[in-house]
Protein backbone atom coordinates (compact mmCIF):
# COMPACT_ATOMS: atom_id res chain seq x y z
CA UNK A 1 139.18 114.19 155.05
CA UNK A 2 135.66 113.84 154.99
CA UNK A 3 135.85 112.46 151.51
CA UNK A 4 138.12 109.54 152.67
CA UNK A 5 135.64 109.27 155.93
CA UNK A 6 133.01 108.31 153.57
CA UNK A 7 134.53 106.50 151.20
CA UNK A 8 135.58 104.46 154.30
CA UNK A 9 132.64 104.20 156.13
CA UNK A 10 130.82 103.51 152.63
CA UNK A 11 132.89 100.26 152.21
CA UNK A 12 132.69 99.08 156.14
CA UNK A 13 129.42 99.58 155.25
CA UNK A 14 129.14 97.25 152.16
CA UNK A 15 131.59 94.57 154.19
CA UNK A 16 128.79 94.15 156.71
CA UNK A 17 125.73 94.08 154.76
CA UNK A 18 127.76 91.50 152.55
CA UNK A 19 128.70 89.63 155.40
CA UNK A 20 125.23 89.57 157.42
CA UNK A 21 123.60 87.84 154.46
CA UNK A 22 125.75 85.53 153.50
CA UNK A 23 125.94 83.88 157.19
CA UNK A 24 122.15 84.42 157.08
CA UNK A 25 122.06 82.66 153.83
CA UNK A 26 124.47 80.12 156.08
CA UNK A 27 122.19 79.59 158.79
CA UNK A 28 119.16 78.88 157.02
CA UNK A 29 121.00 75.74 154.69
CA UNK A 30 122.30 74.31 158.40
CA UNK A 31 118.75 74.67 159.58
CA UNK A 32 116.99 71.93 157.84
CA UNK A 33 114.93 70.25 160.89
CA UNK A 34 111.57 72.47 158.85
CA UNK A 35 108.72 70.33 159.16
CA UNK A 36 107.77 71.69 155.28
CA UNK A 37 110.00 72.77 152.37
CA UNK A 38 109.55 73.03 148.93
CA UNK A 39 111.47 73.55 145.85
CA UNK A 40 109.70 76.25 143.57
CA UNK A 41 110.98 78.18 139.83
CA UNK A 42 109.28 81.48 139.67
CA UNK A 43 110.01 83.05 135.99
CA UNK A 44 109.30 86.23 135.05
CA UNK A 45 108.84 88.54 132.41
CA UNK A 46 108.74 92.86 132.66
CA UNK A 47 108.31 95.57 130.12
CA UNK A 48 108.74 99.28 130.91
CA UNK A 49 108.34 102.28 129.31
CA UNK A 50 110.08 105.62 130.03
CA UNK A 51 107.76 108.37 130.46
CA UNK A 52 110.26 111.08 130.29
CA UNK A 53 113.28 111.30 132.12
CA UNK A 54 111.80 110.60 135.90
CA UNK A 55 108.89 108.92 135.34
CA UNK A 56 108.42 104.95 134.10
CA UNK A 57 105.73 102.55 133.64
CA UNK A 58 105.54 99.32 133.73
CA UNK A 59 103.84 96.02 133.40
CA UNK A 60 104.96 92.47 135.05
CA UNK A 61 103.87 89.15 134.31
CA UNK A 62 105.10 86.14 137.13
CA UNK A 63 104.34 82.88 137.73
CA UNK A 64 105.31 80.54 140.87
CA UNK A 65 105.36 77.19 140.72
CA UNK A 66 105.45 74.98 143.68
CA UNK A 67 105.64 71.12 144.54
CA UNK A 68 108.91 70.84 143.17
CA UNK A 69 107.60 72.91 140.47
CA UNK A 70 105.40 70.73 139.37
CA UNK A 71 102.23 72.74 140.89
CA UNK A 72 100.91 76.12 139.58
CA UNK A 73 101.00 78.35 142.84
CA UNK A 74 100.16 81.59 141.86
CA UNK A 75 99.95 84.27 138.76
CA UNK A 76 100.75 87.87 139.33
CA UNK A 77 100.20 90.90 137.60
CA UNK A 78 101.84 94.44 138.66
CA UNK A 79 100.65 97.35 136.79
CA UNK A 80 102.56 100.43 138.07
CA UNK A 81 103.95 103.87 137.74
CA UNK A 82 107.90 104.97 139.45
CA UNK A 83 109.45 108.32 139.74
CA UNK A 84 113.01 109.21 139.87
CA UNK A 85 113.77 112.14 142.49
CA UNK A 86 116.89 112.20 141.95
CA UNK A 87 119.95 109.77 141.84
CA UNK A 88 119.40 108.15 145.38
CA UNK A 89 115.72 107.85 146.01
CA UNK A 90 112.91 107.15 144.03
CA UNK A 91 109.67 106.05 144.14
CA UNK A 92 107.13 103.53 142.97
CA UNK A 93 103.48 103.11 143.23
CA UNK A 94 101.90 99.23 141.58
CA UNK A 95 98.72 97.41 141.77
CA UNK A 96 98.81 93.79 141.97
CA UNK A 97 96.56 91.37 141.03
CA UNK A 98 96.70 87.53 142.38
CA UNK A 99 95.31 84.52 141.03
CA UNK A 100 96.63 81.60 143.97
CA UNK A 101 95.48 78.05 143.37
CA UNK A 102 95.26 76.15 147.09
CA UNK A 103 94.80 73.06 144.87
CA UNK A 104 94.77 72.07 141.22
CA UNK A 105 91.08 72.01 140.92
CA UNK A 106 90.76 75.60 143.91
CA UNK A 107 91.51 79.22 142.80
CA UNK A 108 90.79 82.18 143.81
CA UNK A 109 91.49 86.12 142.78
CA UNK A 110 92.60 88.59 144.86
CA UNK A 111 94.25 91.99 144.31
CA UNK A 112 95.50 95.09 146.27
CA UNK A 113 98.80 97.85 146.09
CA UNK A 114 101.90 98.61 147.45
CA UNK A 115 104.30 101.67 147.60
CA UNK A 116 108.05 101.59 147.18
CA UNK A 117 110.62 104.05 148.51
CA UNK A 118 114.01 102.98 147.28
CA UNK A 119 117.80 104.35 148.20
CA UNK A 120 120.42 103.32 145.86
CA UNK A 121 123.68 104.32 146.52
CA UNK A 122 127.01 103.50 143.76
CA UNK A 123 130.69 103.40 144.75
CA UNK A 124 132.76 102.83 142.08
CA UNK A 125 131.24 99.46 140.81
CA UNK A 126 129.51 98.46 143.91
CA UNK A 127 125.77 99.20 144.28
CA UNK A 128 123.90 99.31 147.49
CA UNK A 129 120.16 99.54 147.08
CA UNK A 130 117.17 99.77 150.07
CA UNK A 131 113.99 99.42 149.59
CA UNK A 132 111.06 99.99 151.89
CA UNK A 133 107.56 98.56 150.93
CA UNK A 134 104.72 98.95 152.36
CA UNK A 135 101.94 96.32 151.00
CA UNK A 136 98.28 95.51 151.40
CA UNK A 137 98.16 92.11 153.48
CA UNK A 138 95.31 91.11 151.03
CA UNK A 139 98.29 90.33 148.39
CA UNK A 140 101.86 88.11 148.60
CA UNK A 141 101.42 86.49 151.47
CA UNK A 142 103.41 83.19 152.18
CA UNK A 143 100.56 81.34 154.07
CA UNK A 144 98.27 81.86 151.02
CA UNK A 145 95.60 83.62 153.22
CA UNK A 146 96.14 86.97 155.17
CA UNK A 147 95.28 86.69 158.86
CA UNK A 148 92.56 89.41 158.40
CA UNK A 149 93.96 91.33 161.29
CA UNK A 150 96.42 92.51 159.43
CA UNK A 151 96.04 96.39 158.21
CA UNK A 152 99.46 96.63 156.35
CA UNK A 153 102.64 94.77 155.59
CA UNK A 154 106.20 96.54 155.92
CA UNK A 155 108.56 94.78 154.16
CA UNK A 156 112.61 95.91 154.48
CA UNK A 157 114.81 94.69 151.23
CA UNK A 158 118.53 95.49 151.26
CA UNK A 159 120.51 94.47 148.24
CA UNK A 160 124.59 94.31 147.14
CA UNK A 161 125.35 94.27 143.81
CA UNK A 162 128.72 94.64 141.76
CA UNK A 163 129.05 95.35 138.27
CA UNK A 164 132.20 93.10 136.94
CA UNK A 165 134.59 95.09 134.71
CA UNK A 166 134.34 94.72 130.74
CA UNK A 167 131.23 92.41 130.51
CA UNK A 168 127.46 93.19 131.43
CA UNK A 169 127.49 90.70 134.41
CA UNK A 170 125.91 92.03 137.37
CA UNK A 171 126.00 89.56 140.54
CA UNK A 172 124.28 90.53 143.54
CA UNK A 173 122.81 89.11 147.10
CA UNK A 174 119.56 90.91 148.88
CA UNK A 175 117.75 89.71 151.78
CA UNK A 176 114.38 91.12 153.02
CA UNK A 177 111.96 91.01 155.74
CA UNK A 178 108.40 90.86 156.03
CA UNK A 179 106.71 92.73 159.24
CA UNK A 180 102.75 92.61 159.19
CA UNK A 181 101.06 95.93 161.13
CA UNK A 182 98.29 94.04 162.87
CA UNK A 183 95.42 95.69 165.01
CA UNK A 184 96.00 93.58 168.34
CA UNK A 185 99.83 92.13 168.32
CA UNK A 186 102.71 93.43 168.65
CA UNK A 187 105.18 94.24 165.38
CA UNK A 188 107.32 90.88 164.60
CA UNK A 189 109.02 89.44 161.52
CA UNK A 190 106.77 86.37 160.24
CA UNK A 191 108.92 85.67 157.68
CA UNK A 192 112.45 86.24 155.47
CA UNK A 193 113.82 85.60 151.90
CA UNK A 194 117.46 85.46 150.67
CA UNK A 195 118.49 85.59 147.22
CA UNK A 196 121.60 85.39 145.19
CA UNK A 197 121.79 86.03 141.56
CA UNK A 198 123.44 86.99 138.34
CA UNK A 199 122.07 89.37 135.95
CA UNK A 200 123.22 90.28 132.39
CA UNK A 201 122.45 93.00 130.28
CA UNK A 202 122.45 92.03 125.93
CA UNK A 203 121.75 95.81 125.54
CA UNK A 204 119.92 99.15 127.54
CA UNK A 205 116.94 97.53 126.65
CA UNK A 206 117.31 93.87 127.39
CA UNK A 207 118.66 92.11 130.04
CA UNK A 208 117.79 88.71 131.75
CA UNK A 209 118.73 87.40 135.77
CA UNK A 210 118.47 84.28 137.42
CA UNK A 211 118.53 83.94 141.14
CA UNK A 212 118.32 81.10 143.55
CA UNK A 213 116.88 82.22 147.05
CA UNK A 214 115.08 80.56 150.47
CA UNK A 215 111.98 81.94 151.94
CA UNK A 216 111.21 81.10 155.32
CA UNK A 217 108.19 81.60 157.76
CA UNK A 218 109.65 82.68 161.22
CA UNK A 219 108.04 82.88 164.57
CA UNK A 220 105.22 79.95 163.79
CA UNK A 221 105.29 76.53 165.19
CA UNK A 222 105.62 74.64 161.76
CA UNK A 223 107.65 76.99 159.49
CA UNK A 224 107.53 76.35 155.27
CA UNK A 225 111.19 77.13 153.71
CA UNK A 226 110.81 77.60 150.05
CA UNK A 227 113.70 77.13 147.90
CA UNK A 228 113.42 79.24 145.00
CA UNK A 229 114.88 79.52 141.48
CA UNK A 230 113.65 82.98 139.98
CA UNK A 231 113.88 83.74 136.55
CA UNK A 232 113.23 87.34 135.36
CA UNK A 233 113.53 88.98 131.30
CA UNK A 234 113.29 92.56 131.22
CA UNK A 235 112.43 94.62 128.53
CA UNK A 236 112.21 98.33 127.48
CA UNK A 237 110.16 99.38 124.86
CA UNK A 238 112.46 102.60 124.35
């Protein structure tokens, strides 16, 4: 009995995370009265290598490009080190470093860390994955420029994926939050992203994804929605 309880619960579970981001997903294409938008491609490349049977590093390489991707918006390198506890949790420690251009002829460097915890959870050929980050505000921030009275950023990603039978095609949907820690407000979501994607794996040591997702500031009086194609090849050295 308790077996079938969580095998029941599991997939009311799955049902509702499914079904709050897709309406969220929903909401935001009906809302287009933004006073900014953009269209942006963000490819990306990633190469890992397995230290052993827990731990793995890895390097990432992304660009963003914005003004209907006609812009360079920012360059980002991660340079990190994960660790798998067990099957559910693992996790993830990366420095980041952040070349943003505010114009074509303005850049500037800037660079900081973050630390993932993530919970993944498989039923049958469903995946549910959570991850909890928490950032330096001096990095990833959608305005371009932190506050400054920001002393951390929490961000909250939940994910849905489902691995279809026979081929190596893996869609999935996430959505995530960002919540800054600031020294005189109160906590409150500044901003969102939603993304839906495909990913497919040649082999266990390449695979490629493509995802289309909106980014939204929240909570401000004139809001930027970003919509986003992301393009990501992975790669694992062994």
């Amino acid at each position: 009995m308790k077996l079938i309880r969580h095998i029941i619960f599991q997939r009311w579970f799955f049902i509702k995370l499914s079904t709050g981001i897709i309406l969220l997903f929903i909401a935001t294409l009906n809302n287009i009265d933004a006073q900014e938008s953009d269209f942006q491609v963000w490819p990306q490349l990633e190469i890992g290598y397995n230290l052993g049977n827990r731990f793995k590093a890895s390097v990432e390489e992304e660009i963003r490009l914005r003004e209907n991707a006609s812009l360079m918006r920012k360059e980002l390198t991660d340079i990190g080190l994960s660790y798998k506890i067990n099957k559910v949790l693992r996790v993830s420690l990366k420095y980041r470093f952040e070349l943003t251009w505010k114009n074509p002829d303005e850049k500037f460097w800037r660079n900081g860390f973050y630390f993932d915890i993530l919970l993944r959870n498989k039923m049958q050929r469903f995946q549910f994955d959570y991850r909890l980050r928490f950032q330096s505000p001096k990095v990833e921030t959608f305005s371009e420029l932190s506050a400054g009275r920001d002393l951390l950023i929490n961000r909250h990603k939940a994910g849905l994926s489902y691995n279809i039978k026979g081929i190596q095609l893996t869609p999935a949907i996430e959505a995530e939050i960002f919540i800054p820690f600031t020294r005189l407000e109160p906590l409150y979501i500044n901003e969102y992203r939603l993304w839906a994607g495909l990913d497919y794996a040649f082999n266990k040591r390449n695979s490629i994804g493509v995802k289309y997702g909106i980014q939204r500031e929240i909570n401000v009086s004139d809001p930027l929605t970003a919509y986003i194609i992301a393009l990501k090849y992975t790669f694992n050295l062994n």
